[in-house]
N, C-alpha and C. Protein backbone atom coordinates (compact mmCIF):
# COMPACT_ATOMS: atom_id res chain seq x y z
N UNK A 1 -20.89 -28.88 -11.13
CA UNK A 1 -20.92 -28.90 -12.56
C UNK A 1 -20.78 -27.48 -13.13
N UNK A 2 -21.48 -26.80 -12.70
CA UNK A 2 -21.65 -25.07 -13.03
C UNK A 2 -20.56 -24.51 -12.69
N UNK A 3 -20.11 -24.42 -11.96
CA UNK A 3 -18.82 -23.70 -11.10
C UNK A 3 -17.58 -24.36 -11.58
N UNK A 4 -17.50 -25.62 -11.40
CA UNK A 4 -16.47 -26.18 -12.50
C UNK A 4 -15.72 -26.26 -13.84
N UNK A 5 -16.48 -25.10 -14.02
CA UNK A 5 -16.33 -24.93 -15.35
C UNK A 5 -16.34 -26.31 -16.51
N UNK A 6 -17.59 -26.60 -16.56
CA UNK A 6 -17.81 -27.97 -17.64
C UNK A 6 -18.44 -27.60 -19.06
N UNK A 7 -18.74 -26.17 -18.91
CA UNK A 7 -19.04 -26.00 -20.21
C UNK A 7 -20.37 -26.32 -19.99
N UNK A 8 -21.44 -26.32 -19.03
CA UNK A 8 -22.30 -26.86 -18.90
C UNK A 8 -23.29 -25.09 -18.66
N UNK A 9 -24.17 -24.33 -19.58
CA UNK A 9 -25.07 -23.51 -19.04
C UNK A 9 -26.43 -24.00 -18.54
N UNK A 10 -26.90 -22.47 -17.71
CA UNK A 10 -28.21 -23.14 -17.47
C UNK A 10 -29.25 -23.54 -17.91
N UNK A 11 -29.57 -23.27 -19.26
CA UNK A 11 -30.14 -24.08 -19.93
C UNK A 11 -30.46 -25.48 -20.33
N UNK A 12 -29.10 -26.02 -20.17
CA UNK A 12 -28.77 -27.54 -19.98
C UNK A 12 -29.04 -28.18 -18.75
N UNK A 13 -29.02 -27.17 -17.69
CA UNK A 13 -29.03 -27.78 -16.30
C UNK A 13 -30.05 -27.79 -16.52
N UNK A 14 -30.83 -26.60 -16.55
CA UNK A 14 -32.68 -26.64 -16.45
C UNK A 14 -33.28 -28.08 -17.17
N UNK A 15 -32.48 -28.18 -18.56
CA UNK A 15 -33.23 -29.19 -19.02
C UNK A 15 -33.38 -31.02 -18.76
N UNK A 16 -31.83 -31.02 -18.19
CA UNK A 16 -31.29 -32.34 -17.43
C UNK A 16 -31.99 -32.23 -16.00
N UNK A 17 -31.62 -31.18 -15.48
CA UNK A 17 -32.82 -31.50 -13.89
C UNK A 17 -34.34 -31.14 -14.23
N UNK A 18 -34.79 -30.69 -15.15
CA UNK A 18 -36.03 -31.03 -15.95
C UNK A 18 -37.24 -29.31 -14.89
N UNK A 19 -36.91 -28.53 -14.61
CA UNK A 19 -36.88 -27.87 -13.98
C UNK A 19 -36.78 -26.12 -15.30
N UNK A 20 -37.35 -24.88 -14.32
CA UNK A 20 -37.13 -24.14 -15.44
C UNK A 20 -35.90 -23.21 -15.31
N UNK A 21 -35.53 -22.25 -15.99
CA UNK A 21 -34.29 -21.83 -16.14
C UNK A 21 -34.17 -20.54 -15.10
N UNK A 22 -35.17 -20.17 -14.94
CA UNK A 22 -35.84 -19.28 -13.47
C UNK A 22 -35.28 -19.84 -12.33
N UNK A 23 -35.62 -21.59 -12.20
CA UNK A 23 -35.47 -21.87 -10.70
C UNK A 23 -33.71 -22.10 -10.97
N UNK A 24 -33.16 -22.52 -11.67
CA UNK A 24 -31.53 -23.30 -12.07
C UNK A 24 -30.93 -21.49 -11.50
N UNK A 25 -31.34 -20.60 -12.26
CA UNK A 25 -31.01 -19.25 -11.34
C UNK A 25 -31.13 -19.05 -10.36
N UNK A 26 -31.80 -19.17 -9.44
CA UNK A 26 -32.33 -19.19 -7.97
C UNK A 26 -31.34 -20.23 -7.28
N UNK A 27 -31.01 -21.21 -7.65
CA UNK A 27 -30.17 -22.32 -7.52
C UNK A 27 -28.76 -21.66 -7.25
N UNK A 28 -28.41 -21.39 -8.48
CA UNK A 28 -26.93 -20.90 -8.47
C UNK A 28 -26.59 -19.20 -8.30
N UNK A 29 -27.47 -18.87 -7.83
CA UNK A 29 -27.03 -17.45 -7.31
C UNK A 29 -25.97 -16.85 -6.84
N UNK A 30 -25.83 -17.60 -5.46
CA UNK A 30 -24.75 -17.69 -4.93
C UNK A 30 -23.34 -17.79 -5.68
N UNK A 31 -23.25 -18.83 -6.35
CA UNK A 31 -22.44 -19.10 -7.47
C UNK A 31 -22.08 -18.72 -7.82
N UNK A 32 -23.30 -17.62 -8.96
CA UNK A 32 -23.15 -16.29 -9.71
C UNK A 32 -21.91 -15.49 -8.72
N UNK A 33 -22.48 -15.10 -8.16
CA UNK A 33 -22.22 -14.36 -7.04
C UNK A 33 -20.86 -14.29 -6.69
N UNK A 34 -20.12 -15.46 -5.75
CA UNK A 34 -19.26 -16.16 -5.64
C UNK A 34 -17.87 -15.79 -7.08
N UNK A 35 -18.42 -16.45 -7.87
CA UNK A 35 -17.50 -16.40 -9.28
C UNK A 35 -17.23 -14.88 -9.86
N UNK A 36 -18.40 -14.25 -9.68
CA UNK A 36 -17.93 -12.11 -9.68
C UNK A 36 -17.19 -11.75 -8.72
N UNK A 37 -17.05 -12.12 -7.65
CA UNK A 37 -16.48 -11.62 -6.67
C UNK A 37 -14.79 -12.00 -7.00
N UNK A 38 -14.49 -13.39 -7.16
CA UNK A 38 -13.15 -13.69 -7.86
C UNK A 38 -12.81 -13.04 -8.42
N UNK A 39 -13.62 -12.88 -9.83
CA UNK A 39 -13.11 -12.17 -10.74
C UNK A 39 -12.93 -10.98 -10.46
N UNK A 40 -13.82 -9.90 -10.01
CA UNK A 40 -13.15 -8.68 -9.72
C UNK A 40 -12.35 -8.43 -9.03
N UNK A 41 -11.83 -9.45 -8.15
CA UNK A 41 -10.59 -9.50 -7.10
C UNK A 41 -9.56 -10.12 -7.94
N UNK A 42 -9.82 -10.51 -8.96
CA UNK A 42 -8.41 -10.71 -9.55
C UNK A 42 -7.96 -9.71 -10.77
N UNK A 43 -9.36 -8.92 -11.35
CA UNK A 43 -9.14 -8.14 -12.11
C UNK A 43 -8.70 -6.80 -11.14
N UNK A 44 -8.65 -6.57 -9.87
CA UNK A 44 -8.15 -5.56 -8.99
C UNK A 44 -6.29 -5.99 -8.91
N UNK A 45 -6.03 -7.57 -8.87
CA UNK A 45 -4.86 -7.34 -8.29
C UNK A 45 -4.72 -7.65 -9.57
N UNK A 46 -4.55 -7.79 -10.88
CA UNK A 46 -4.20 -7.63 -11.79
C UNK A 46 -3.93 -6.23 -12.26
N UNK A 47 -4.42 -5.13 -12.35
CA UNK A 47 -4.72 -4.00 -12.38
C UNK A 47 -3.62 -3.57 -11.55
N UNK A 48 -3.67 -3.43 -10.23
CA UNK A 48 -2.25 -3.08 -9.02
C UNK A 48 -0.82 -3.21 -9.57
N UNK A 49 -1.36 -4.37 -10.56
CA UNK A 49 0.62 -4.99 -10.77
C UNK A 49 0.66 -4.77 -12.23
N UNK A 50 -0.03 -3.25 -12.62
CA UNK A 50 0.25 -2.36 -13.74
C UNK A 50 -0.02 -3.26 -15.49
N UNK A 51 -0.92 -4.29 -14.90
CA UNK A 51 -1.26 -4.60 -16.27
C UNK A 51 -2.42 -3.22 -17.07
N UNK A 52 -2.49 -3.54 -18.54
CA UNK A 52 -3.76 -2.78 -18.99
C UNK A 52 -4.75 -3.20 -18.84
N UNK A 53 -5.81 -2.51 -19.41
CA UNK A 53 -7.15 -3.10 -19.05
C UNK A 53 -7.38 -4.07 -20.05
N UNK A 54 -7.16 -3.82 -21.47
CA UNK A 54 -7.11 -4.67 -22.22
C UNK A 54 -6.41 -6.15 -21.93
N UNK A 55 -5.02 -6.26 -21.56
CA UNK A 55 -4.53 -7.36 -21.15
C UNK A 55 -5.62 -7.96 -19.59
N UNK A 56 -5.97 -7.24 -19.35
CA UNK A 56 -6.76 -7.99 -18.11
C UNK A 56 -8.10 -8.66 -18.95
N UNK A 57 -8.53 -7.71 -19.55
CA UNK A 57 -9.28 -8.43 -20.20
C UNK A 57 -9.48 -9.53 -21.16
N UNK A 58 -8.26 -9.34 -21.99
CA UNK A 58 -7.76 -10.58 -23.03
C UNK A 58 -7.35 -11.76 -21.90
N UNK A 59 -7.12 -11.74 -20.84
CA UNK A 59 -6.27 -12.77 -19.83
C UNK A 59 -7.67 -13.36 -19.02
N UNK A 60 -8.75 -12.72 -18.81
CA UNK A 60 -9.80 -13.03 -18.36
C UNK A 60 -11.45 -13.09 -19.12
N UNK A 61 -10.95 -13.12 -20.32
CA UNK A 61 -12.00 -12.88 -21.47
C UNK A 61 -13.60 -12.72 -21.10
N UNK A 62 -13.16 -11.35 -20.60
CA UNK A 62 -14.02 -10.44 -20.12
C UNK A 62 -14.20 -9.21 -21.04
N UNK A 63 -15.07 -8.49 -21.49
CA UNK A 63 -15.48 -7.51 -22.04
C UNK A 63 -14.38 -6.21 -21.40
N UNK A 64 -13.63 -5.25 -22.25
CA UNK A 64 -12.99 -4.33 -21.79
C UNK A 64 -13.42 -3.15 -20.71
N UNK A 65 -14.83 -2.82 -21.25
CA UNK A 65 -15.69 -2.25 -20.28
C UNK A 65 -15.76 -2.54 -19.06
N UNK A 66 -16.53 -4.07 -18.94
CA UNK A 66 -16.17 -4.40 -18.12
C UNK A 66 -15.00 -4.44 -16.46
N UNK A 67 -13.95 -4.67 -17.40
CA UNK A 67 -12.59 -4.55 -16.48
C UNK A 67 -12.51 -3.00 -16.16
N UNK A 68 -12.91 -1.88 -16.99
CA UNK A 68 -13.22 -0.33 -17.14
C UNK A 68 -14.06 -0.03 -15.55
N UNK A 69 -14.94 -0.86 -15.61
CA UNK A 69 -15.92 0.06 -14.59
C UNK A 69 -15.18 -0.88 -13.31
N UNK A 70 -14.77 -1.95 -13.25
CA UNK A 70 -14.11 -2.66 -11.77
C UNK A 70 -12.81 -1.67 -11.72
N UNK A 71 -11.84 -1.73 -12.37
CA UNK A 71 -10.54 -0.26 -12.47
C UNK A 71 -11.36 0.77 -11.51
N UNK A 72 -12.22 1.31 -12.01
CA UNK A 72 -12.83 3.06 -11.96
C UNK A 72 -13.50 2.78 -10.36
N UNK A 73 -13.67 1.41 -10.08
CA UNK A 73 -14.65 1.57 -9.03
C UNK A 73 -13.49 1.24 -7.49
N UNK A 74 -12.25 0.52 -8.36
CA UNK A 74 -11.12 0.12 -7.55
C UNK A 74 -10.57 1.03 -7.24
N UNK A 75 -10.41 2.19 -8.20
CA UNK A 75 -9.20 3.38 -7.83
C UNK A 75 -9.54 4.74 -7.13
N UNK A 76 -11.15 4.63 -6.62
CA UNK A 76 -11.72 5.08 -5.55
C UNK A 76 -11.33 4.87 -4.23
N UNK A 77 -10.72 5.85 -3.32
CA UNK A 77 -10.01 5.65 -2.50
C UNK A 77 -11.23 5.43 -1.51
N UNK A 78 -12.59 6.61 -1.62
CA UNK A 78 -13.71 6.35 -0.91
C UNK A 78 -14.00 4.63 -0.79
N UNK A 79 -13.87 4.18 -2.00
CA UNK A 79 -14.62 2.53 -2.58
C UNK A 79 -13.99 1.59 -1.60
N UNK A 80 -12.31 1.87 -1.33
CA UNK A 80 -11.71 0.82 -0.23
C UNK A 80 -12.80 0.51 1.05
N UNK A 81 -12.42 -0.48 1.62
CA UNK A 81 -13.15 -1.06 3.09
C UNK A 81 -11.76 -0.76 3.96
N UNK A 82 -12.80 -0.45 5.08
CA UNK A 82 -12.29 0.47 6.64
C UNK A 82 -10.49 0.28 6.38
N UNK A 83 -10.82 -1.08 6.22
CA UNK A 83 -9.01 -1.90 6.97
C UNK A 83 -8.48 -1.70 5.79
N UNK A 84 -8.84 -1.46 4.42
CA UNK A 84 -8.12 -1.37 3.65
C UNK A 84 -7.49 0.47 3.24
N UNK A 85 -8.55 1.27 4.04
CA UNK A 85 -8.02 2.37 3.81
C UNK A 85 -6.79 3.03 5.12
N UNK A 86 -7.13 2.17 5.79
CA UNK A 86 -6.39 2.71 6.83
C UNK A 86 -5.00 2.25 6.62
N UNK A 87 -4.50 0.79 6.07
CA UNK A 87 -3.29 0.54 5.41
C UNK A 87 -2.80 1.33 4.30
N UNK A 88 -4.09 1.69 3.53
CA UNK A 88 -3.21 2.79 2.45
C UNK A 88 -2.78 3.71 2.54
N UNK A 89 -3.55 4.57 3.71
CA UNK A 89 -3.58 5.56 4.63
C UNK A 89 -2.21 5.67 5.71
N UNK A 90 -1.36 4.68 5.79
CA UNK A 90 -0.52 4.56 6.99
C UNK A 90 -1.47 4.88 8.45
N UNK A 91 -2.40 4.54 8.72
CA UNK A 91 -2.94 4.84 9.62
C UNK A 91 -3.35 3.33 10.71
N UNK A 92 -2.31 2.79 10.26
CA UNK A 92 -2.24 1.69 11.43
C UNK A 92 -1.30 1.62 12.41
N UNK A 93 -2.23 0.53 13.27
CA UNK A 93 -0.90 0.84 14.44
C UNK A 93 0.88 0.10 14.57
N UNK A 94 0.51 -0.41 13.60
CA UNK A 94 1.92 -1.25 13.38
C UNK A 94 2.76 0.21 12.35
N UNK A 95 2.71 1.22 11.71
CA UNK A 95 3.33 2.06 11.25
C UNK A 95 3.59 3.12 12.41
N UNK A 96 4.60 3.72 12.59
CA UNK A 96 5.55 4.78 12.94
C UNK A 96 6.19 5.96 11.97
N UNK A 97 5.49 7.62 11.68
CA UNK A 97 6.27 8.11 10.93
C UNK A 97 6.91 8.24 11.48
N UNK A 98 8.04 8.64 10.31
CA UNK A 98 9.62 8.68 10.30
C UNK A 98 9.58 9.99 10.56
N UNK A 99 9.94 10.48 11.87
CA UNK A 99 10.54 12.05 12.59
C UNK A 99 11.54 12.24 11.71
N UNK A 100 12.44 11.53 12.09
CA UNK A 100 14.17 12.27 11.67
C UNK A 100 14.78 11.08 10.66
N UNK A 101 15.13 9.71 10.84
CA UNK A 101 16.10 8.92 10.21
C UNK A 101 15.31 7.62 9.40
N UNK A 102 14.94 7.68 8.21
CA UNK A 102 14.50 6.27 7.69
C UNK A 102 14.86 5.20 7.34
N UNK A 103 15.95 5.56 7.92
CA UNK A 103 16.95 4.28 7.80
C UNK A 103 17.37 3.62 9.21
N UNK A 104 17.22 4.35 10.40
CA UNK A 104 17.76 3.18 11.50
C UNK A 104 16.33 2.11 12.27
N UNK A 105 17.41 1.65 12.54
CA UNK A 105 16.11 0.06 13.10
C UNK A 105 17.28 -1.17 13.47
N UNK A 106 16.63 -1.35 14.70
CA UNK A 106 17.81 -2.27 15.61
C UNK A 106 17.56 -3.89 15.08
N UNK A 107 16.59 -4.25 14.54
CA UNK A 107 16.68 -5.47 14.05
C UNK A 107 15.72 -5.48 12.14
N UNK A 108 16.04 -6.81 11.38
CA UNK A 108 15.43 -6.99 10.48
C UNK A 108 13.83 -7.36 10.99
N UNK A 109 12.99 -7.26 9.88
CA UNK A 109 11.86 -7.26 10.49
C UNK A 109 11.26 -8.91 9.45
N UNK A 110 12.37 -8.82 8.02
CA UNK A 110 12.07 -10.02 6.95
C UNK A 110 12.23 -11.24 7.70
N UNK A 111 11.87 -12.18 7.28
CA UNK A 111 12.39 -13.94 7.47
C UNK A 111 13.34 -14.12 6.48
N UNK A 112 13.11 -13.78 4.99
CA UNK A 112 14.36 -13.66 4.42
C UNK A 112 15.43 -13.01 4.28
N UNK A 113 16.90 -13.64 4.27
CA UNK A 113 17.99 -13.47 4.72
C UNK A 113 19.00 -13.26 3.68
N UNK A 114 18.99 -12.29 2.87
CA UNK A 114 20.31 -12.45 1.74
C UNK A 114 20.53 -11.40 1.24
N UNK A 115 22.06 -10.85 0.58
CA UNK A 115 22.69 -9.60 0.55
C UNK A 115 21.22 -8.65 -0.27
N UNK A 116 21.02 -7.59 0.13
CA UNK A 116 20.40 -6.73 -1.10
C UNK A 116 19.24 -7.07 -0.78
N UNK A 117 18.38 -7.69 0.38
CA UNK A 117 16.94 -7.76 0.66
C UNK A 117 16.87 -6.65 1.45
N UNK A 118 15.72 -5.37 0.80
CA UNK A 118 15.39 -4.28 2.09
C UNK A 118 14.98 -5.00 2.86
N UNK A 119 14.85 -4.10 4.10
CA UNK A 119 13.87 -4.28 5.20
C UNK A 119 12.62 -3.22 4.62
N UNK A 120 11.47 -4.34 5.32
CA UNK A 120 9.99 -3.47 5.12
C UNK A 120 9.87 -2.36 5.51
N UNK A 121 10.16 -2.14 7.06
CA UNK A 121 10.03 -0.81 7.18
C UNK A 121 10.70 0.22 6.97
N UNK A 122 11.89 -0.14 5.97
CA UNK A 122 12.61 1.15 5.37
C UNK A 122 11.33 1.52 4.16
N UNK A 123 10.62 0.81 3.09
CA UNK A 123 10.28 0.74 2.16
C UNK A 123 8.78 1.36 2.40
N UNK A 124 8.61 1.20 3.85
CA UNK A 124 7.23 1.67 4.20
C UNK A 124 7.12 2.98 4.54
N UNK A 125 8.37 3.21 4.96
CA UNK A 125 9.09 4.70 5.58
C UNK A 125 8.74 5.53 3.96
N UNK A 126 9.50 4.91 2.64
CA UNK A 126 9.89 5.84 1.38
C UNK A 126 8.53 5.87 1.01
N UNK A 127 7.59 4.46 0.99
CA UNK A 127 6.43 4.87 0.33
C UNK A 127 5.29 6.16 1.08
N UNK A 128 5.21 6.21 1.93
CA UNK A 128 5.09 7.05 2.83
C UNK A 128 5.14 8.58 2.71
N UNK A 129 6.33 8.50 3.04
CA UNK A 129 6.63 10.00 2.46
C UNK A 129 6.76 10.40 0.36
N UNK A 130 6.71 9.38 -0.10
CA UNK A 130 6.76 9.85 -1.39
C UNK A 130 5.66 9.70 -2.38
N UNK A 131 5.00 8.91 -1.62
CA UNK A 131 3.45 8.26 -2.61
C UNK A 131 2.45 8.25 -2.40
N UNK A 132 1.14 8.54 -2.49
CA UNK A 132 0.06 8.18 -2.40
C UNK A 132 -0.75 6.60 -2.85
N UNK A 133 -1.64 7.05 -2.36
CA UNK A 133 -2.60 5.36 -2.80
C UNK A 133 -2.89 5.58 -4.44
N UNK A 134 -2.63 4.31 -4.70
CA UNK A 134 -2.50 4.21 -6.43
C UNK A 134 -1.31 4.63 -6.78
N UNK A 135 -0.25 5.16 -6.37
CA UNK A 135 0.88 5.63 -7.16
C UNK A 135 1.58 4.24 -7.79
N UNK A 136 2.31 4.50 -8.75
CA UNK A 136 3.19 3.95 -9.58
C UNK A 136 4.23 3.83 -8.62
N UNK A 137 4.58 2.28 -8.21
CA UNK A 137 6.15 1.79 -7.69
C UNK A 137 6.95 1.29 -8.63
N UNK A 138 8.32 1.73 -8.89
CA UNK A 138 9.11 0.92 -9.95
C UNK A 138 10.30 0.37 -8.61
N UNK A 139 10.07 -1.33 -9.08
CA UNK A 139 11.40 -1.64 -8.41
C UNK A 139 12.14 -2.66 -9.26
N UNK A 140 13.17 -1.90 -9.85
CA UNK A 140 14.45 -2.67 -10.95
C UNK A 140 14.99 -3.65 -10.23
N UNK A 141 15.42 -4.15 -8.46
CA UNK A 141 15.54 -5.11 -8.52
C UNK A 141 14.83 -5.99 -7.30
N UNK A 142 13.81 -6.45 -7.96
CA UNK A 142 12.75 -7.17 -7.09
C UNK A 142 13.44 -8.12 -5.96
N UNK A 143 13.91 -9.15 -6.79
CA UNK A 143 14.74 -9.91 -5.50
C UNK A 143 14.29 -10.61 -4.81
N UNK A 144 14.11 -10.57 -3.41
CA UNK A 144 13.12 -10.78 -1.95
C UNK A 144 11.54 -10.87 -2.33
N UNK A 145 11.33 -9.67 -3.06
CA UNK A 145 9.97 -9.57 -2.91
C UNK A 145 9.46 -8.15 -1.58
N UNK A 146 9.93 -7.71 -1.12
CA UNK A 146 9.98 -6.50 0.26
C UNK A 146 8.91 -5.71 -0.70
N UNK A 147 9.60 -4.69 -1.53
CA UNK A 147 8.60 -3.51 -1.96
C UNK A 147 7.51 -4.90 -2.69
N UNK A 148 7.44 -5.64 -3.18
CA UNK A 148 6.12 -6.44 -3.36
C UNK A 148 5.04 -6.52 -2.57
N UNK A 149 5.37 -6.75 -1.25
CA UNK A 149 4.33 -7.08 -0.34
C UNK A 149 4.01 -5.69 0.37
N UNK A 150 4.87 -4.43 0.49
CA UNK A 150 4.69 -3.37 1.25
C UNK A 150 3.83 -2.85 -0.15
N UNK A 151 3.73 -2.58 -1.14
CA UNK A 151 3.30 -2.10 -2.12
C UNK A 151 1.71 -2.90 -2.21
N UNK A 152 1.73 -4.02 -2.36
CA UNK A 152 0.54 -4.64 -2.22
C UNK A 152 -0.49 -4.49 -0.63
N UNK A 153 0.37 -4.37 0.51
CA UNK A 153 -0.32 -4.01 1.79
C UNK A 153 -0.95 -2.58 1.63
N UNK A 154 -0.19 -1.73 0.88
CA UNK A 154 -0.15 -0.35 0.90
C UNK A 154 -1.40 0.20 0.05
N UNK A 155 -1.57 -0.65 -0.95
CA UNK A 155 -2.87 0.06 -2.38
C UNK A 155 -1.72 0.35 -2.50
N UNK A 156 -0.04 0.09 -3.81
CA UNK A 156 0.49 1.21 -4.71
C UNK A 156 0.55 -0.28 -5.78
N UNK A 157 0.61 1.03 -7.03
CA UNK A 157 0.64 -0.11 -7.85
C UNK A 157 2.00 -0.16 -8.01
N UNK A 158 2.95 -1.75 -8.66
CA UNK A 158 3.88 -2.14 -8.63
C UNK A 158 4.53 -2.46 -10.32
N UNK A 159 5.71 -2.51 -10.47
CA UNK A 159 5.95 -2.59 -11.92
C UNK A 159 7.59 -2.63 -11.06
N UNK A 160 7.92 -4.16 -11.28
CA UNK A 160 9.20 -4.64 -10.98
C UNK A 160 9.88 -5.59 -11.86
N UNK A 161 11.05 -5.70 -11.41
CA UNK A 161 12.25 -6.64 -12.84
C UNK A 161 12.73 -7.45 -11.94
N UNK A 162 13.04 -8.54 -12.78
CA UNK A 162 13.09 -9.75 -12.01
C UNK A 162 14.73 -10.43 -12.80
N UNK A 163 15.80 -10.87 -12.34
CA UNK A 163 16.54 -11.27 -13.25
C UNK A 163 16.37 -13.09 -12.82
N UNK A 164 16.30 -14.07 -14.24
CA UNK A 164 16.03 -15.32 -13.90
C UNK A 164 16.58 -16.08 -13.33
N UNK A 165 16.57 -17.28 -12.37
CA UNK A 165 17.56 -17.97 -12.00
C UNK A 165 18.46 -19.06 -12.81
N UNK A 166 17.79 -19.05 -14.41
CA UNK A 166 18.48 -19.99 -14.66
C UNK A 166 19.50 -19.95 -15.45
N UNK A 167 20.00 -20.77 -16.54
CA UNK A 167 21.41 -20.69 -16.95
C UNK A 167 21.66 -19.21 -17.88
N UNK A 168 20.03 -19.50 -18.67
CA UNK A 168 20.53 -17.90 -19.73
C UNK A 168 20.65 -16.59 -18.60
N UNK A 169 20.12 -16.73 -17.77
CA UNK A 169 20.46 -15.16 -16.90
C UNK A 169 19.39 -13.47 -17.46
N UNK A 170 18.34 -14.73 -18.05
CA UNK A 170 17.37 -13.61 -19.01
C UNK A 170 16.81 -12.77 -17.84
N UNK A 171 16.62 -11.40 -18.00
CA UNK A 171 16.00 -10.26 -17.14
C UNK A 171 14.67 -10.39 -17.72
N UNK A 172 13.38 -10.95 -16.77
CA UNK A 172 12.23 -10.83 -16.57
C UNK A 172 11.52 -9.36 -16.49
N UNK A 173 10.61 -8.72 -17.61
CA UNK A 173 10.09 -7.42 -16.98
C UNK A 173 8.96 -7.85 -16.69
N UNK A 174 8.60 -7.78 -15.39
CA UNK A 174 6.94 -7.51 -15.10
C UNK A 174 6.41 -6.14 -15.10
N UNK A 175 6.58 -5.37 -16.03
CA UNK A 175 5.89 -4.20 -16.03
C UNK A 175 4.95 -3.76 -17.26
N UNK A 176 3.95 -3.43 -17.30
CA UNK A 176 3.09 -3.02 -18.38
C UNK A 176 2.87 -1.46 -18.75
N UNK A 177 1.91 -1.73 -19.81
CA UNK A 177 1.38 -0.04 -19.86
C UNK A 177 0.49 0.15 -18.70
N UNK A 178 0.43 1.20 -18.11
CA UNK A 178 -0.22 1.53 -17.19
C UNK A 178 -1.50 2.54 -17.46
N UNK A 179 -2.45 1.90 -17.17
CA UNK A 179 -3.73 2.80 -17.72
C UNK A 179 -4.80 3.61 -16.82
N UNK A 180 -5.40 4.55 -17.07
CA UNK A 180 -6.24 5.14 -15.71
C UNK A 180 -7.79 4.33 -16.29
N UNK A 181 -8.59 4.85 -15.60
CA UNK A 181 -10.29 4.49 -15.52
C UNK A 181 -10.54 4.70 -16.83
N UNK A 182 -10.10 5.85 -17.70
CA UNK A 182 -10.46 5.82 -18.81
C UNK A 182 -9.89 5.22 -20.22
N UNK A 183 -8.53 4.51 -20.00
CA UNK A 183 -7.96 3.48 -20.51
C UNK A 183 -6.93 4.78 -21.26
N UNK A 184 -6.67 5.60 -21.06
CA UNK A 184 -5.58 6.37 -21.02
C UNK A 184 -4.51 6.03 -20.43
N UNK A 185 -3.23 5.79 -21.33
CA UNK A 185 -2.07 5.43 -21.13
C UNK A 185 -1.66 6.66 -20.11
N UNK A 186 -1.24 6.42 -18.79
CA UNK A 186 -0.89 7.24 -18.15
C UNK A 186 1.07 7.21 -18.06
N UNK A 187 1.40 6.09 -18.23
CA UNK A 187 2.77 5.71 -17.64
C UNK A 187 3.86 4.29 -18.80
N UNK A 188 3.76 4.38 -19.28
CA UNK A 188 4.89 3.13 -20.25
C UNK A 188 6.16 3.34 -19.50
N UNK A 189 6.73 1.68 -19.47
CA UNK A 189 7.75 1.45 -18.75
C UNK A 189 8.40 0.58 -19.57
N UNK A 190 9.44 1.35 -20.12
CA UNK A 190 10.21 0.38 -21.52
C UNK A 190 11.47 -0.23 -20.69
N UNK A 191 11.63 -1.55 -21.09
CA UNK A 191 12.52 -2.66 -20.89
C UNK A 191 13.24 -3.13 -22.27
C-alpha cells in the first residue's frame, strides 16, 4: 500500500491498523529506505545525462536542494564505491592504454552491426586520454548507443543527438544545461 504509491500516509496506516505512527515507522523503514535509495540513483543518472538540477527536480518533485546535496555528494570522486572508481579510473583489467595506435583492433567488440557504429574500445581509448571523471561528452551522432554505454561505464557525463526514425526525420536533442554542485551553469549546449 505504502510503496505503491496509493496516496496512502502513515497516519492513515497507523489509524486503519489501529496502531501508533511510531510503530507504522518502524514498519516501513526499510521502505523508507529502499524508495531513497531509487531516488538518488535516479537523480545520479539523471544528473550524468546533463539534465539541471532544477529539471531533476521538477521531474522528481523533489525539493532543489535536495537534488543539490545528492549532485555534490555524486560528483565526489572520493564518494564513488571501489568498482566504481576503478572504471572511472581506467583501472580495470578489461582496459589496455593506448601506447601508439587508437584505432587498430582485429575484431568488433559491439553485437550491433551497422555503417557508422564505433567500436567501444576506440571510444574508451578517446575518453581516456581526453577526459576525466565527470567530464562533459558531446556525441552529435548517437546512433548505436557506443559512447552511451562507455560514457555511462566510465562516470562521464553525456549530452547526445539523436535523429528520429520516423517519417518527419525530426533531430532529437538530449542535451541540457549543465550545472555544477552549486547550480552554476557550467556548460549550455544549443540545438
Amino acid at each position: 500500500m505504502y510503496a505503491a504509491a496509493t496516496g496512502e500516509d502513515k497516519e492513515e496506516i497507523a489509524c486503519v491498523l489501529s496502531v501508533s505512527v511510531k510503530t507504522v515507522n518502524r514498519y516501513l523503514g526499510d521502505i523508507d529506505k529502499q524508495l531513497r535509495e531509487e531516488r538518488n540513483e535516479k537523480i545520479r543518472q539523471l544528473w550524468m545525462a546533463c539534465y539541471s538540477q532544477q529539471e531533476i527536480a521538477d521531474f522528481l518533485d523533489v525539493a532543489q536542494k535536495t537534488v543539490s546535496n545528492i549532485v555534490e555528494s555524486s560528483s565526489n570522486f572520493g564518494q564513488l564505491s571501489n568498482a566504481a572508481k576503478t572504471l572511472a579510473a581506467f583501472a580495470d583489467d578489461d582496459f589496455m592504454i593506448p601506447l601508439y595506435n587508437v584505432w587498430a583492433f582485429s575484431k568488433k567488440t559491439n553485437t550491433v552491426s551497422h555503417f557508422g557504429n564505433s567500436e567501444q574500445r576506440i571510444v574508451d581509448n578517446l575518453l581516456y586520454l581526453y577526459t576525466e571523471s565527470f567530464d562533459i561528452v558531446l556525441d552529435p551522432f548517437a546512433g548505436g548507443g557506443s559512447t552511451v554505454d562507455v560514457c555511462q561505464r566510465r562516470h562521464r557525463h553525456l549530452a547526445y543527438l539523436e535523429e528520429a526514425k520516423g517519417e518527419d526525420r525530426e533531430i532529437h536533442a538530449y542535451v541540457h544545461p549543465v550545472e555544477d554542485a552549486e547550480g552554476e551553469c557550467r556548460v549550455t549546449i544549443v540545438t
